[in-house]
Protein backbone atom coordinates (compact mmCIF):
# COMPACT_ATOMS: atom_id res chain seq x y z
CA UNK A 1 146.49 -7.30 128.68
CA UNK A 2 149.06 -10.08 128.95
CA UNK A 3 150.52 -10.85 132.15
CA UNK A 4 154.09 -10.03 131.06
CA UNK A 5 152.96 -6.64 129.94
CA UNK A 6 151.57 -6.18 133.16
CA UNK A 7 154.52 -6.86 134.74
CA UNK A 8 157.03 -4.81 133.12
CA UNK A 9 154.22 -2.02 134.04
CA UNK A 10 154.92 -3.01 137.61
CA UNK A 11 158.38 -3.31 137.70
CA UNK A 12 158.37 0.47 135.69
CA UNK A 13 156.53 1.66 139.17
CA UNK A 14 158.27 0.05 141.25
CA UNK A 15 161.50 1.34 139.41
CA UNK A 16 159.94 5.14 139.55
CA UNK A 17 159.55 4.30 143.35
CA UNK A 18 163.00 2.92 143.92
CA UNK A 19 164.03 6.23 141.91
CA UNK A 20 162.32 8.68 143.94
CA UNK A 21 163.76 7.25 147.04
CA UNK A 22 167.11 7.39 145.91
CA UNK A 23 166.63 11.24 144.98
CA UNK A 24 165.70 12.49 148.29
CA UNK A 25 168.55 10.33 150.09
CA UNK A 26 170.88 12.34 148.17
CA UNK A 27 169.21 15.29 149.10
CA UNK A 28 168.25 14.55 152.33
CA UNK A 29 168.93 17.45 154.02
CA UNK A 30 166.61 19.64 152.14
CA UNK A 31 163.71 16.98 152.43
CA UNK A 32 164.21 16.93 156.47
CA UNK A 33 164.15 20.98 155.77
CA UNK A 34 160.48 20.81 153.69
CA UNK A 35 159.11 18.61 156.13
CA UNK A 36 160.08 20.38 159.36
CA UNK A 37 158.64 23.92 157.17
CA UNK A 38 155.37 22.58 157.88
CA UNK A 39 155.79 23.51 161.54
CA UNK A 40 153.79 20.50 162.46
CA UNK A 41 156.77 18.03 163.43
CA UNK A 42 159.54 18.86 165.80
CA UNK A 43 162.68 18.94 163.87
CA UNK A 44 164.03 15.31 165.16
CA UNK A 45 160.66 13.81 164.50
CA UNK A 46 161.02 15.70 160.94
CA UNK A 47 164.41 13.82 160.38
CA UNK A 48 163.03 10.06 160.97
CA UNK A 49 159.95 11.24 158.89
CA UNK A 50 161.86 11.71 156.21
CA UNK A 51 164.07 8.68 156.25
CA UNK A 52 160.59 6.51 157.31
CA UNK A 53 159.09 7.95 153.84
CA UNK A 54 162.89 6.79 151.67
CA UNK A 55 162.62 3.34 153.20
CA UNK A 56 158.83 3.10 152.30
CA UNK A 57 159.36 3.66 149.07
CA UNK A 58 162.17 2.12 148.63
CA UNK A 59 160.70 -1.26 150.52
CA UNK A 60 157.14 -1.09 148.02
CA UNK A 61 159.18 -0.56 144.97
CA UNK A 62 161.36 -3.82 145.43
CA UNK A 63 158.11 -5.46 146.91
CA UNK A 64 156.17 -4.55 143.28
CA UNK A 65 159.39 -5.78 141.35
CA UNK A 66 159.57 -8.89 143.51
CA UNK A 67 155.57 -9.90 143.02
CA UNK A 68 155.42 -12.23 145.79
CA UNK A 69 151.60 -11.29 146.45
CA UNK A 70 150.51 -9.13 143.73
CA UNK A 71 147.10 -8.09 145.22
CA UNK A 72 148.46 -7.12 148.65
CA UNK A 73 151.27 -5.06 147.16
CA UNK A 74 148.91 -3.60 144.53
CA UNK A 75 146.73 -2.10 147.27
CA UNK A 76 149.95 -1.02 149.29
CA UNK A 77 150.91 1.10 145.98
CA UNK A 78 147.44 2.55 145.22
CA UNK A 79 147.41 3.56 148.86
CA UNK A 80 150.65 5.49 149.10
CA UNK A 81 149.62 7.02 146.10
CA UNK A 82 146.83 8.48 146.61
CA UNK A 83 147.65 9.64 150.04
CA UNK A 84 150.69 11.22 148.57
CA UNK A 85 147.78 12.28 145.79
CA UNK A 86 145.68 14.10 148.99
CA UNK A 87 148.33 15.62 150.08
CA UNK A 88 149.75 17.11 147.26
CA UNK A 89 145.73 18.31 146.47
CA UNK A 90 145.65 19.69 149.99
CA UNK A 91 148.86 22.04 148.76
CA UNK A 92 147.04 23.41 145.54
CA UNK A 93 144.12 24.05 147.71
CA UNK A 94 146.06 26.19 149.81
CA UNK A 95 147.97 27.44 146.98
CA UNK A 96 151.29 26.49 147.71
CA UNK A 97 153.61 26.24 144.45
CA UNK A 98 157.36 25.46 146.10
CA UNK A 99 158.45 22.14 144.69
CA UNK A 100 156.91 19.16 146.60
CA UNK A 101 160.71 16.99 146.29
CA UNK A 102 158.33 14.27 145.24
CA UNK A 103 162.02 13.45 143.38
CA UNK A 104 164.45 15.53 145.62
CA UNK A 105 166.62 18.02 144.06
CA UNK A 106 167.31 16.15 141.05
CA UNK A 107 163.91 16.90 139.50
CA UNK A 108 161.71 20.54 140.35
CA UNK A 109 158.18 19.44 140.51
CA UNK A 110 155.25 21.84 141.65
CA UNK A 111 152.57 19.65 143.46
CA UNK A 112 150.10 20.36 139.82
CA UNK A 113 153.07 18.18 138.65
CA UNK A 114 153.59 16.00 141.01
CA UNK A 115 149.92 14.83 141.16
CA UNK A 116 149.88 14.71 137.05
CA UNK A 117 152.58 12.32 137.60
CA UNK A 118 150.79 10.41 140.56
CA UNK A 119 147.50 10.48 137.85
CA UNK A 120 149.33 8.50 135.62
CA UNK A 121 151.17 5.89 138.58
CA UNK A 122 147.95 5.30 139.15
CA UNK A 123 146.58 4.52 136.02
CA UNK A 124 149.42 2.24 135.08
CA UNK A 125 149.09 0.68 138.48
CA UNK A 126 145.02 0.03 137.67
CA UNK A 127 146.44 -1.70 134.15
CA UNK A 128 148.36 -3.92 135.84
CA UNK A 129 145.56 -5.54 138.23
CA UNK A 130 144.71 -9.57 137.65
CA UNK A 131 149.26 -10.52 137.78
CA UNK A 132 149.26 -13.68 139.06
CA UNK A 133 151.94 -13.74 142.15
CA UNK A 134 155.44 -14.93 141.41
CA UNK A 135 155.97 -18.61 143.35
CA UNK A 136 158.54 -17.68 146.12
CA UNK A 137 159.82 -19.83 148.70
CA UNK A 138 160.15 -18.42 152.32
CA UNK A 139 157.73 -15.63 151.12
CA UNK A 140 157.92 -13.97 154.72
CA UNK A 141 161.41 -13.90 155.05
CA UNK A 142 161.56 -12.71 151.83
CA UNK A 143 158.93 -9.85 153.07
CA UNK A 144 161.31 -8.97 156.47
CA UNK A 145 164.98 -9.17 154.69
CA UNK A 146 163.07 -6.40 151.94
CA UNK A 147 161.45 -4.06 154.48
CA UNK A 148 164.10 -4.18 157.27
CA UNK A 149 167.01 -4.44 155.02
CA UNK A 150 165.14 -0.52 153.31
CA UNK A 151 165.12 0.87 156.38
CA UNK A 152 168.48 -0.24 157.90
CA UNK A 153 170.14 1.13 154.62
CA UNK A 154 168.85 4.21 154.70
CA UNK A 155 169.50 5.07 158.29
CA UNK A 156 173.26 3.47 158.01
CA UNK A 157 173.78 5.76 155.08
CA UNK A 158 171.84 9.09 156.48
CA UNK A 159 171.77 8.58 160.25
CA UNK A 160 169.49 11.37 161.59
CA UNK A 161 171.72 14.82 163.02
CA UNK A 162 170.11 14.23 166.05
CA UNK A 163 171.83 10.89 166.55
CA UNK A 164 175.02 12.69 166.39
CA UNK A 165 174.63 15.98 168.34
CA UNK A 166 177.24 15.55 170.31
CA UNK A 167 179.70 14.79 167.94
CA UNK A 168 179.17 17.63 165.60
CA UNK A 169 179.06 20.25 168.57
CA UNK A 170 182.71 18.88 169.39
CA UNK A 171 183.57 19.59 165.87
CA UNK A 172 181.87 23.18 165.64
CA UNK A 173 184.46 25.62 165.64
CA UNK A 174 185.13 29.57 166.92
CA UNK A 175 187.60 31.57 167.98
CA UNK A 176 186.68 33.80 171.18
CA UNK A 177 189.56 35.32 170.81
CA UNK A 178 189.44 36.39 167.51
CA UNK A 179 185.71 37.57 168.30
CA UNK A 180 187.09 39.88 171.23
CA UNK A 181 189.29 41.30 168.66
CA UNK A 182 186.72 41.81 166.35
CA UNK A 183 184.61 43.63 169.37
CA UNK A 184 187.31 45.84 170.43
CA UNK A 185 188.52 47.01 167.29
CA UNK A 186 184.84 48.22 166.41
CA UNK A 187 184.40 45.25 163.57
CA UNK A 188 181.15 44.19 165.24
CA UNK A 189 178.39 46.60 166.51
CA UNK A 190 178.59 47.32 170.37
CA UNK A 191 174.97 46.57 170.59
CA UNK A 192 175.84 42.63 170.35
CA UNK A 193 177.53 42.94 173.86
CA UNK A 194 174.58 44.07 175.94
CA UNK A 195 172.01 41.14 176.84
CA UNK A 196 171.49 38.17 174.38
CA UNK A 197 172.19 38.02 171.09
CA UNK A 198 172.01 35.42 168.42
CA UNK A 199 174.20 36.14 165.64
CA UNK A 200 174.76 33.99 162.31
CA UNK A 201 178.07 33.83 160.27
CA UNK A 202 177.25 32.52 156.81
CA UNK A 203 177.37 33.63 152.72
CA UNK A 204 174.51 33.78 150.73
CA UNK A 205 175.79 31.87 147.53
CA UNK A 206 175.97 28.24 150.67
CA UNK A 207 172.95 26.04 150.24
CA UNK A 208 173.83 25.16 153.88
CA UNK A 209 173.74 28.36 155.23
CA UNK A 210 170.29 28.81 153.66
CA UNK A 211 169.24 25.80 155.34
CA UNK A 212 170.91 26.63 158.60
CA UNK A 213 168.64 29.70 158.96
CA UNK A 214 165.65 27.85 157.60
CA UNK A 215 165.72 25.82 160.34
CA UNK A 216 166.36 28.64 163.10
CA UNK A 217 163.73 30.45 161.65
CA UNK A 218 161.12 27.67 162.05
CA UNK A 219 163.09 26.56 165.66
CA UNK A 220 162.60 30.30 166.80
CA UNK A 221 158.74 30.62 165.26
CA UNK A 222 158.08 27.65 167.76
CA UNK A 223 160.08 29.01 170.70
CA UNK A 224 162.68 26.37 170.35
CA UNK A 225 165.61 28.67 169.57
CA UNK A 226 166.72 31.92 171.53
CA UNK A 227 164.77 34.96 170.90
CA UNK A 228 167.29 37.20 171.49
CA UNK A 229 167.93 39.65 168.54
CA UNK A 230 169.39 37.78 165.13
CA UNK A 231 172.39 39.47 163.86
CA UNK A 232 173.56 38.14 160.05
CA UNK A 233 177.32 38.64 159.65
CA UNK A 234 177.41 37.45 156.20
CA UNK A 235 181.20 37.00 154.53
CA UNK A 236 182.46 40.14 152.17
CA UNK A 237 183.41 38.78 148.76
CA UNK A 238 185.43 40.53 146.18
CA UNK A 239 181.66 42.58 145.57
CA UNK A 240 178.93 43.31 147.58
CA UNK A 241 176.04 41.08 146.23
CA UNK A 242 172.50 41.66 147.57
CA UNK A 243 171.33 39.19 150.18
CA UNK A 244 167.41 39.78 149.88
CA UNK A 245 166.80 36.23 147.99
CA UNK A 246 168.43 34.30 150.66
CA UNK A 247 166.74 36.83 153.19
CA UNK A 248 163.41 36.30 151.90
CA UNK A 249 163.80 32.52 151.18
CA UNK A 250 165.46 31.47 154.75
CA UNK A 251 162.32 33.73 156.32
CA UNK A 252 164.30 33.97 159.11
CA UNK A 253 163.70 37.50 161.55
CA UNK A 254 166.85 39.07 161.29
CA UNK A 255 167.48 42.60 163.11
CA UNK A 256 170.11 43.53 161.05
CA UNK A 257 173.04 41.63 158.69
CA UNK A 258 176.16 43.01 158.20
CA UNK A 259 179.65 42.22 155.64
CA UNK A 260 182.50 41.17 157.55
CA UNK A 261 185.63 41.15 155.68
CA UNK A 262 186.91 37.30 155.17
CA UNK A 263 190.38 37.35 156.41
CA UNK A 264 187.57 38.53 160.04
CA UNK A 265 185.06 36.40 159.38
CA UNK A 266 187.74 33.34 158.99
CA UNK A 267 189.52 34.12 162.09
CA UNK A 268 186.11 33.69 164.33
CA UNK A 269 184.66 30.92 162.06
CA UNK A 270 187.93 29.48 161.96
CA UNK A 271 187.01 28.27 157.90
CA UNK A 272 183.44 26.81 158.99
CA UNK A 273 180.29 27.97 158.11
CA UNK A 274 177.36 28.14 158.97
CA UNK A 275 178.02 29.28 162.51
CA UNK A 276 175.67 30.28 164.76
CA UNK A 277 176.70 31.61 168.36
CA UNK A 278 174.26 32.84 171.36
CA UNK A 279 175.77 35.82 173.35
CA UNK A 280 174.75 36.53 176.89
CA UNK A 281 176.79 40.21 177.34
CA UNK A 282 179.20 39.42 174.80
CA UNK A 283 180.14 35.89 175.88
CA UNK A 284 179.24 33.04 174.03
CA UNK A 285 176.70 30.66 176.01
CA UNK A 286 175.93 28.31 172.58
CA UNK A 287 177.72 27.59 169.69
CA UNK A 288 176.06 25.96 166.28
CA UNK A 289 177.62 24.14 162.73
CA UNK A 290 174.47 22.78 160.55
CA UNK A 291 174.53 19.50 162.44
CA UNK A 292 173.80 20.72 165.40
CA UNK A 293 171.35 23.24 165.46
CA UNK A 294 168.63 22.30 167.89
């Protein structure tokens, strides 16, 4: 195969790599989410996970575009591939069929079509062995600008939550007295005001709210959230709707959920959702936006 063949098949990889990166950033949020489902990471080890895997990629696809050392960065590929590969086998085994974000949100892939895809990387990646490397000066500068640059742009544009805890608890919002109201005119059951209680504002048409209780479902699983009853107040629309997809798909162990009107469920929330608040006898002891749910 001619060399320039073989490198437009490199620069197509390295392109699919640069791609893939780009589509979790956007979606960021629901990649931290899939990795932190596992339940083997702690959710801020889950958010620099996800950001370490963007900047690989995105640091091996400009490295296989760039083709300072071909062989070295041809080995780096067919490694991350067929890890990725493993892993994605390691699903099937175990029969898991949600999609893998191999390419975020923009593209559904199950992992059967995520490691079809990975099949054929690697393939095109074994037709491409014998480039010679591209003669660049200051080769390892090159090499540090590419892989620090990846990761400093991906954690200036998506700085973990976890950096920022503080900040987004100042800017979580609720009205105690609007929730007293709520309590005395018999708008929220009485059995919220004996002992602790965790109770949830949210709708079940917001992707964030799904997420929100994705992650206190996993938190509480581990015994990293209060396990004080969960209470969903979800907000009334113009019709009732049935909840039991975003019940089932947040998995999160709700004792009961309720439909609070929204001129109510405003007032407390104050226009932000998802809220999360942890009563101790009625009293709130925690309050939670997405951010800041830890």
């Amino acid at each position: 195969m001619k060399s320039g063949l073989k490198y437009a098949l490199r620069v197509l990889i390295g392109l699919l790599f640069i791609f893939s990166a780009l589509a979790k950033l956007i979606s960021v949020d629901q990649f931290e989410i899939y990795i932190f489902g596992f339940r083997i990471f702690g959710l801020g080890l889950s958010y620099l996970i996800a950001r370490a895997i963007i900047a690989m990629e995105i640091a091996l696809g400009l490295l296989l575009i760039l083709n300072m050392h071909s062989r070295a960065i041809y080995f780096a590929a067919f490694l991350i591939l067929a890890i990725f590969s493993l892993f994605l086998i390691g699903l099937i085994v175990v029969g898991n069929r949600d999609s893998c974000h191999c390419f975020g949100e923009l593209v559904d892939m199950n992992p059967w079509q995520s490691l079809l895809k990975n099949i054929i990387l690697l393939v095109l990646l074994r037709l491409s062995t014998g480039l010679k490397s591209f003669r660049i000066p200051w080769k390892p500068l090159w090499y540090t600008l590419v892989i620090a640059g990846s990761i400093a742009a991906v954690f200036i544009l998506s700085p973990p939550d976890n950096w920022g805890y503080e900040r987004y608890s100042k800017s979580t919002t609720v009205s105690e007295k609007a929730l007293d109201i709520a309590f005395s005119e018999g708008l929220l059951p009485t059995d919220l005001l004996e002992g602790e209680k965790v109770v949830c504002f949210m709708s079940f048409t917001c992707e964030y709210c799904l997420m929100a209780a994705q992650k206190i479902a996993i938190l509480r699983s581990k015994g990293n959230f209060s396990n004080g009853e969960l209470t969903i107040l979800f907000l009334k629309g113009n019709r009732e709707y049935d909840p039991s997809v975003f019940l089932e798909n947040s998995g999160i162990d709700y004792h009961q959920y309720l439909f609070l009107e929204a001129n109510q469920f405003i007032r407390i929330t104050e226009g932000a959702m998802p809220l999360t608040l942890v009563l101790r006898e009625g009293k709130i002891i925690a309050k939670y936006g997405y951010r800041d749910i830890r």
